[in-house]
Protein backbone atom coordinates (compact mmCIF):
# COMPACT_ATOMS: atom_id res chain seq x y z
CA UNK A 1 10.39 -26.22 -4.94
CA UNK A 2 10.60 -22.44 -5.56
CA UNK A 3 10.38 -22.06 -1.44
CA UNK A 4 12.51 -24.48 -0.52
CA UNK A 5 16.04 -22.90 1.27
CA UNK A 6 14.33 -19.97 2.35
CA UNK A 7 12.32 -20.29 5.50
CA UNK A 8 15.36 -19.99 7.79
CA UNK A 9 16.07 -16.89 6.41
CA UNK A 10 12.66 -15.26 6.71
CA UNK A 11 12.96 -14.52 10.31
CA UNK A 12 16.66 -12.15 9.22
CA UNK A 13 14.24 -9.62 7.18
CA UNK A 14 13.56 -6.90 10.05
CA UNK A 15 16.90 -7.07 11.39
CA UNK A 16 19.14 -7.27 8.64
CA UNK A 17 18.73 -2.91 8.43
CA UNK A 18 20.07 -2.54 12.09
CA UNK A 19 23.57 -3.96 11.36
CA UNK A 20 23.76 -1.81 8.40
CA UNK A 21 23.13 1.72 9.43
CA UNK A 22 22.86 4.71 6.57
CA UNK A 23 21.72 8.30 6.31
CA UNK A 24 17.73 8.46 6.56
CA UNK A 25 15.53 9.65 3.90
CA UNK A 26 12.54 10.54 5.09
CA UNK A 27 9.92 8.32 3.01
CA UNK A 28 6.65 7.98 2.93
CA UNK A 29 4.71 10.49 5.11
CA UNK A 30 7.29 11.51 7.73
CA UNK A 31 6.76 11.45 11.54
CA UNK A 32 5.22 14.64 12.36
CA UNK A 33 3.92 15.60 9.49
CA UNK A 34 0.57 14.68 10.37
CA UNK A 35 -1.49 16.37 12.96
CA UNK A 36 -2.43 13.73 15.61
CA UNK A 37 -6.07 14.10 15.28
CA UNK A 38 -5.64 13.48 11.21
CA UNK A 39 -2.84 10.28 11.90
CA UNK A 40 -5.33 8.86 14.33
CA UNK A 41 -8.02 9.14 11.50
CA UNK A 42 -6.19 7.21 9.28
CA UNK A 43 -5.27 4.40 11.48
CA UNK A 44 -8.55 3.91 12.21
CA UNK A 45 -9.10 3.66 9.27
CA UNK A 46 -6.43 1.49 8.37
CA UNK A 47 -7.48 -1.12 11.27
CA UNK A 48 -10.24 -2.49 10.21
CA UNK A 49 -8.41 -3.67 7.18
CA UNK A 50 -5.24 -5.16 9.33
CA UNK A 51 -7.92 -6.92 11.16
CA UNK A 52 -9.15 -8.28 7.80
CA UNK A 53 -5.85 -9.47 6.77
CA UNK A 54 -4.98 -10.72 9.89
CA UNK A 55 -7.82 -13.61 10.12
CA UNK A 56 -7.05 -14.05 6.01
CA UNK A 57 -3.40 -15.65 6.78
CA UNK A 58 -4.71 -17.43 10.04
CA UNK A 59 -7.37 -19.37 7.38
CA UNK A 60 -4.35 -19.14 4.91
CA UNK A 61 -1.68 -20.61 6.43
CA UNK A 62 -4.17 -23.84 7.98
CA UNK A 63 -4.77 -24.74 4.31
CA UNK A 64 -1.29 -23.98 2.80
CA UNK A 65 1.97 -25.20 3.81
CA UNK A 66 3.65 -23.24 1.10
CA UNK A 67 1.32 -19.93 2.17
CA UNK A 68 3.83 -19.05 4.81
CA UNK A 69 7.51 -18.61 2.90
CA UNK A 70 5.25 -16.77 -0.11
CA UNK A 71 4.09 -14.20 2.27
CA UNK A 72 7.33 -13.63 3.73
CA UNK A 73 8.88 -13.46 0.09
CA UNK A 74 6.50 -10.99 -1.14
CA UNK A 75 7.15 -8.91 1.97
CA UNK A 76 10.38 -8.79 1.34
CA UNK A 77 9.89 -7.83 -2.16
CA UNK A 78 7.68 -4.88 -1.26
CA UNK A 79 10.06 -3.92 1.45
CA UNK A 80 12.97 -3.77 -0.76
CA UNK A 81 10.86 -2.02 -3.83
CA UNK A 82 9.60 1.00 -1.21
CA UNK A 83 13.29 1.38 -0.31
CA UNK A 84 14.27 3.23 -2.99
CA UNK A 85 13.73 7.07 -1.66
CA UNK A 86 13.45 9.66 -4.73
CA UNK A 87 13.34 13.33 -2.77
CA UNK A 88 10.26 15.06 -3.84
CA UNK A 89 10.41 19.16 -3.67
CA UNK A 90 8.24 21.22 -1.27
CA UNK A 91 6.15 17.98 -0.42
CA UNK A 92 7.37 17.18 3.00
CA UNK A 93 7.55 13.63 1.92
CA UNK A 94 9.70 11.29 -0.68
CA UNK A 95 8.81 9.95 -4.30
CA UNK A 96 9.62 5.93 -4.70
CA UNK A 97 8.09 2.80 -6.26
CA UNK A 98 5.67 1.08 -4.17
CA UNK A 99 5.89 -3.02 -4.80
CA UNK A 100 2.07 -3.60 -3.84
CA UNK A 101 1.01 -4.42 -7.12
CA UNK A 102 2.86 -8.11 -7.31
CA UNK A 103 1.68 -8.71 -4.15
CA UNK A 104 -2.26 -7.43 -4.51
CA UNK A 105 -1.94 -9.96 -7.96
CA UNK A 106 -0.91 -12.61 -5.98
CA UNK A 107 -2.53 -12.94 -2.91
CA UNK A 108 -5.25 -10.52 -3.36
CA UNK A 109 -5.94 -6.86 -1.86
CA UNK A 110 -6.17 -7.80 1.46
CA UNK A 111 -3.19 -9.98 2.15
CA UNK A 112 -1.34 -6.97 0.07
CA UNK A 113 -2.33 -4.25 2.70
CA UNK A 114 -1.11 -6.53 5.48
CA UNK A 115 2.26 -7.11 3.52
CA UNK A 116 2.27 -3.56 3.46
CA UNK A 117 1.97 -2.87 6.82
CA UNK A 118 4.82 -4.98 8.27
CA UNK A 119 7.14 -3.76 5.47
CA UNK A 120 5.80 0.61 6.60
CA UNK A 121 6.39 -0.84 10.24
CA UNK A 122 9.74 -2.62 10.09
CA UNK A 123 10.75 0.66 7.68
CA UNK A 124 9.34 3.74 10.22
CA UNK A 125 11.55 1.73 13.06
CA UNK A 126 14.68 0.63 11.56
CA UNK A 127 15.23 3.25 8.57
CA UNK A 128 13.09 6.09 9.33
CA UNK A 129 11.41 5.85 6.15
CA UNK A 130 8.02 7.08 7.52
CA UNK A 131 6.72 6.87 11.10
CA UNK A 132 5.16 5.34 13.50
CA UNK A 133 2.17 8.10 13.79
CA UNK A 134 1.77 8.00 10.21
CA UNK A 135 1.96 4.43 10.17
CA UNK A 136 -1.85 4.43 9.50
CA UNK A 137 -1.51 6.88 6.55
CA UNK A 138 0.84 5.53 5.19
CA UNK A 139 -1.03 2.49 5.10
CA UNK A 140 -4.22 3.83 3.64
CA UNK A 141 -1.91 5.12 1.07
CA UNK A 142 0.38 2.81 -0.04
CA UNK A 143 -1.47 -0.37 1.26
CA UNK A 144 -5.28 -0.11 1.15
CA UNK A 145 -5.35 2.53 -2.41
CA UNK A 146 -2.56 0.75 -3.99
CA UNK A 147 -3.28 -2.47 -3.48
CA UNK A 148 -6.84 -2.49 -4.38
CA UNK A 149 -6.23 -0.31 -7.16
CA UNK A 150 -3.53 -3.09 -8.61
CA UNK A 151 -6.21 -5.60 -7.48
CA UNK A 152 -9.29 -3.94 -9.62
CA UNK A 153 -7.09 -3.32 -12.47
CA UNK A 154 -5.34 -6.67 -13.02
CA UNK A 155 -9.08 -8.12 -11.80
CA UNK A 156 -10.97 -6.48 -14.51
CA UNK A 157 -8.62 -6.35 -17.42
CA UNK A 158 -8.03 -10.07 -17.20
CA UNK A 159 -12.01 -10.71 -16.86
CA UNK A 160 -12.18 -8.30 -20.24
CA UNK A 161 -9.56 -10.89 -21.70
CA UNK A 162 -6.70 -9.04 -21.32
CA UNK A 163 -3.60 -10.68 -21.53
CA UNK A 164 -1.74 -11.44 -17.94
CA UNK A 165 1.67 -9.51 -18.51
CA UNK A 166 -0.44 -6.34 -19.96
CA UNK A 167 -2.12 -6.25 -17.14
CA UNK A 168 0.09 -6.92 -14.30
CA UNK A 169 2.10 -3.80 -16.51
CA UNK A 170 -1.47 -1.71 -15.75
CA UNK A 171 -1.91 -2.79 -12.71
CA UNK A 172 1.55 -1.65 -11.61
CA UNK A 173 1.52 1.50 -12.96
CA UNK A 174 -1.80 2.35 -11.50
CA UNK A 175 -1.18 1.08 -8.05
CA UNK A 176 2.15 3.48 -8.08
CA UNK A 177 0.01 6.76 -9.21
CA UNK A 178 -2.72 6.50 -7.10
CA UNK A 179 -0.84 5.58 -4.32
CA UNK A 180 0.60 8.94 -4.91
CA UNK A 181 -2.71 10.85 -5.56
CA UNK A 182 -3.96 9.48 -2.41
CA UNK A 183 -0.50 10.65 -0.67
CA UNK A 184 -1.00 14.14 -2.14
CA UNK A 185 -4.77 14.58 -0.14
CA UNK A 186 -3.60 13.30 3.06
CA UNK A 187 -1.01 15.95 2.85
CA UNK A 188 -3.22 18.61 1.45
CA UNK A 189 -6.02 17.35 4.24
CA UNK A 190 -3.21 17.79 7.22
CA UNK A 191 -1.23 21.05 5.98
CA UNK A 192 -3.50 23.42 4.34
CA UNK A 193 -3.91 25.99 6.48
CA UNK A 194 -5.87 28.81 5.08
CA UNK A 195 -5.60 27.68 1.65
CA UNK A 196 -8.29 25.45 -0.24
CA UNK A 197 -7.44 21.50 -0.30
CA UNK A 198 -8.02 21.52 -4.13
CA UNK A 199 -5.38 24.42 -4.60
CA UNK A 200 -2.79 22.53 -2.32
CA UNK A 201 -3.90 18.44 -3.23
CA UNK A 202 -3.15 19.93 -7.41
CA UNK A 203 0.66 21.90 -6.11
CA UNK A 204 1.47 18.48 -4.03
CA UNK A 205 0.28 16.22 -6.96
CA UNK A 206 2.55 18.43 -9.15
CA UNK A 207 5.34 18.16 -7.52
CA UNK A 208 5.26 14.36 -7.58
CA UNK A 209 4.96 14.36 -11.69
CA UNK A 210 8.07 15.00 -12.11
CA UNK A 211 9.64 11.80 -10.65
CA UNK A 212 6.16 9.58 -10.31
CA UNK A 213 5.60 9.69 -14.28
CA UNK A 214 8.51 7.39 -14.77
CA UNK A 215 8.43 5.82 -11.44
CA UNK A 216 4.79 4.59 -12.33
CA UNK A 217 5.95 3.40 -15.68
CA UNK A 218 8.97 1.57 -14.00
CA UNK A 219 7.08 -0.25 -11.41
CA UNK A 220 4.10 -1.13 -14.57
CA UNK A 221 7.31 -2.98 -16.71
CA UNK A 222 8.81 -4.10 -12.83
CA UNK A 223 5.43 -5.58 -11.81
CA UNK A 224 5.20 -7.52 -15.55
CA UNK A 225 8.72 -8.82 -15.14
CA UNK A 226 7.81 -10.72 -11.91
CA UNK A 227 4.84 -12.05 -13.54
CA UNK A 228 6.52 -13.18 -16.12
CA UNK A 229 8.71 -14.83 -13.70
CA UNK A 230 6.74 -16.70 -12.14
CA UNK A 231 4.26 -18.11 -15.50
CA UNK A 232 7.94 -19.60 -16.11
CA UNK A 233 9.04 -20.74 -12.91
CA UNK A 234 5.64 -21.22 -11.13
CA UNK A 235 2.72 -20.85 -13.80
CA UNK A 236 0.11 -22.09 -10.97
CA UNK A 237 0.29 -19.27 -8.47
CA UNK A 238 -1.40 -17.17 -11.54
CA UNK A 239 -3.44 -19.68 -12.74
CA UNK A 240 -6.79 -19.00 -11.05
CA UNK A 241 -8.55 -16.36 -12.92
CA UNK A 242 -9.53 -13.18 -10.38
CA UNK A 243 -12.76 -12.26 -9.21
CA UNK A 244 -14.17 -8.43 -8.39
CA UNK A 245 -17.05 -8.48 -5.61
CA UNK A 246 -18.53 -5.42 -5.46
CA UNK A 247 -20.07 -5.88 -2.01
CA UNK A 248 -16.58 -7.13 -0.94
CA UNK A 249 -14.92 -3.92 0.27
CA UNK A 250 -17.80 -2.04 2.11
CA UNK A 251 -19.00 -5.13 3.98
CA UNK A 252 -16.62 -7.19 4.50
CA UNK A 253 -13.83 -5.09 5.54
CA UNK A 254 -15.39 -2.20 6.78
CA UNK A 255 -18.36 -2.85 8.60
CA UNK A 256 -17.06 -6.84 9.19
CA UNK A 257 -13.69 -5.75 10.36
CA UNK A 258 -15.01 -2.67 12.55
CA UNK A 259 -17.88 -5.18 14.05
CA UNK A 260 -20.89 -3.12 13.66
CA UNK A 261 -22.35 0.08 11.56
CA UNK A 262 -22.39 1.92 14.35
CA UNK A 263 -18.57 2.20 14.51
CA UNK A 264 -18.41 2.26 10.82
CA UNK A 265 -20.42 5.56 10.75
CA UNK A 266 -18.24 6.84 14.19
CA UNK A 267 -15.06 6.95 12.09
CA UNK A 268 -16.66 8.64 9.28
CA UNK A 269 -18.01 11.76 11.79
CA UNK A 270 -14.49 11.51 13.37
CA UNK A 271 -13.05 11.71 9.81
CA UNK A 272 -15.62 14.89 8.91
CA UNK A 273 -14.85 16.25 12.18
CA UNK A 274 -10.89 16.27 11.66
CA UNK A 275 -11.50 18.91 9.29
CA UNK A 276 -10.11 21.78 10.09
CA UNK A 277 -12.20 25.16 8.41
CA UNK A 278 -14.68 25.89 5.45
CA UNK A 279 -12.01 26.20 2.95
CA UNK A 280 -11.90 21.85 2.35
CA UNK A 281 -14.96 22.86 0.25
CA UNK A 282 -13.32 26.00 -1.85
């Protein structure tokens, strides 16, 4: 079995950084960066979506005795991708590939933002990639935007007849950029001052092109290489052809996952109100 020899070994992912200590780079969005009112925003935000992915492996893991070691494989995988810190000029924050995309293809959106999640966690308190403030960002980020993104894209292409490796190769590369688009307005939301948030979201988003174009295009031919992988080693992980539900995003992980509309619409306000001055509509 593909598993087999690895649950013991699980359990040695968050610790195996602490015994092997290195300079930090300051990934992701960086502790601090953030003001608090905009990091609690965004793990709000994020929450609702945790919660989601939460009860998904509790139904998962009933069903599926293998559910357990792939979930702790992919987290790994994503953990090790987003380790790879690319400095990124001016930006307060560091260019690297993401990892959601295998994850989002193989387990679906959901499960991929709560992959994400451990791997930003374990990351903002062993390496210092990130922090724990940002944690909820970061999430929104990397976890919620890129893993839906890779979701939609591998989703629809393959329901347009697409083939599976060209669009695992999409789905990676579009999971990486927008991760990064969504990145630059969270930064341009927190830090722009007296300037407009379309003047400093375009600067921010510039200043990732210059490593993120190939980046992107790496983690597109990374993301097909795993798939490939695994139509050779374990064709029936990718057999089931995806599904999009339109409806399943709005009402079944917001308002589901917040518990009513009421504290859907609260976080929305809070998010309006986080704005700073007139100039987020210049």
């Amino acid at each position: 079995m593909l598993f087999n020899g690895y649950k013991k070994k699980l359990f040695l992912i968050p610790i195996i950084p602490a015994f092997f200590p290195t300079d930090a780079h300051a990934m992701h969005i960086g502790e601090g960066i953030l003001p608090m009112s905009w990091a609690i925003a965004w793990t709000l935000l994020a929450l609702p979506f945790l919660y989601a992915g939460v009860r998904k492996v509790r139904e998962r893991e009933k069903k599926d005795f293998q559910f357990k070691p792939l979930l702790g494989l992919l987290c790994a995988a994503v953990f090790a991708v987003s380790c790879m810190p690319v400095p990124v000029p001016i930006a307060g924050t560091c260019s690297h590939p993401c990892g959601v995309a295998i994850a989002a293809i193989i387990l679906g959106p959901v499960l991929s933002v709560f992959i994400t999640s451990i791997a930003l966690f374990i990351q903002a308190v062993f390496l210092a990639h990130g922090g724990l403030t940002t944690w909820g960002g970061n999430i929104v980020s990397m976890g919620i935007v890129g893993s839906f993104t890779a979701w939609m894209a591998y989703a629809g292409l393959r329901r347009l007849g697409a083939g599976i490796l060209g669009a695992a190769f999409v789905s990676g590369l579009l999971s990486d950029w927008t991760t990064y688009a969504a990145t630059s307005l969270e930064l341009a939301l927190a830090l722009q001052g007296d300037r407009p948030v379309l003047d400093l979201f375009t600067a921010i988003s510039l200043a990732f092109v210059p490593t993120q174009l190939p980046l992107g295009l790496l983690e597109g031919f990374v993301t097909m290489g795993m798939v490939s992988f695994l139509l050779k080693r374990k064709p029936e992980i990718l057999a089931k052809k995806p599904r999009i539900n339109t409806n399943i995003i709005f009402e079944k992980f917001i308002l589901h996952g917040c518990s009513c509309k009421f504290v859907a619409k609260r976080l929305f306000f809070l998010l309006v109100s986080c704005i700073p001055n007139k100039n987020f509509l210049d």
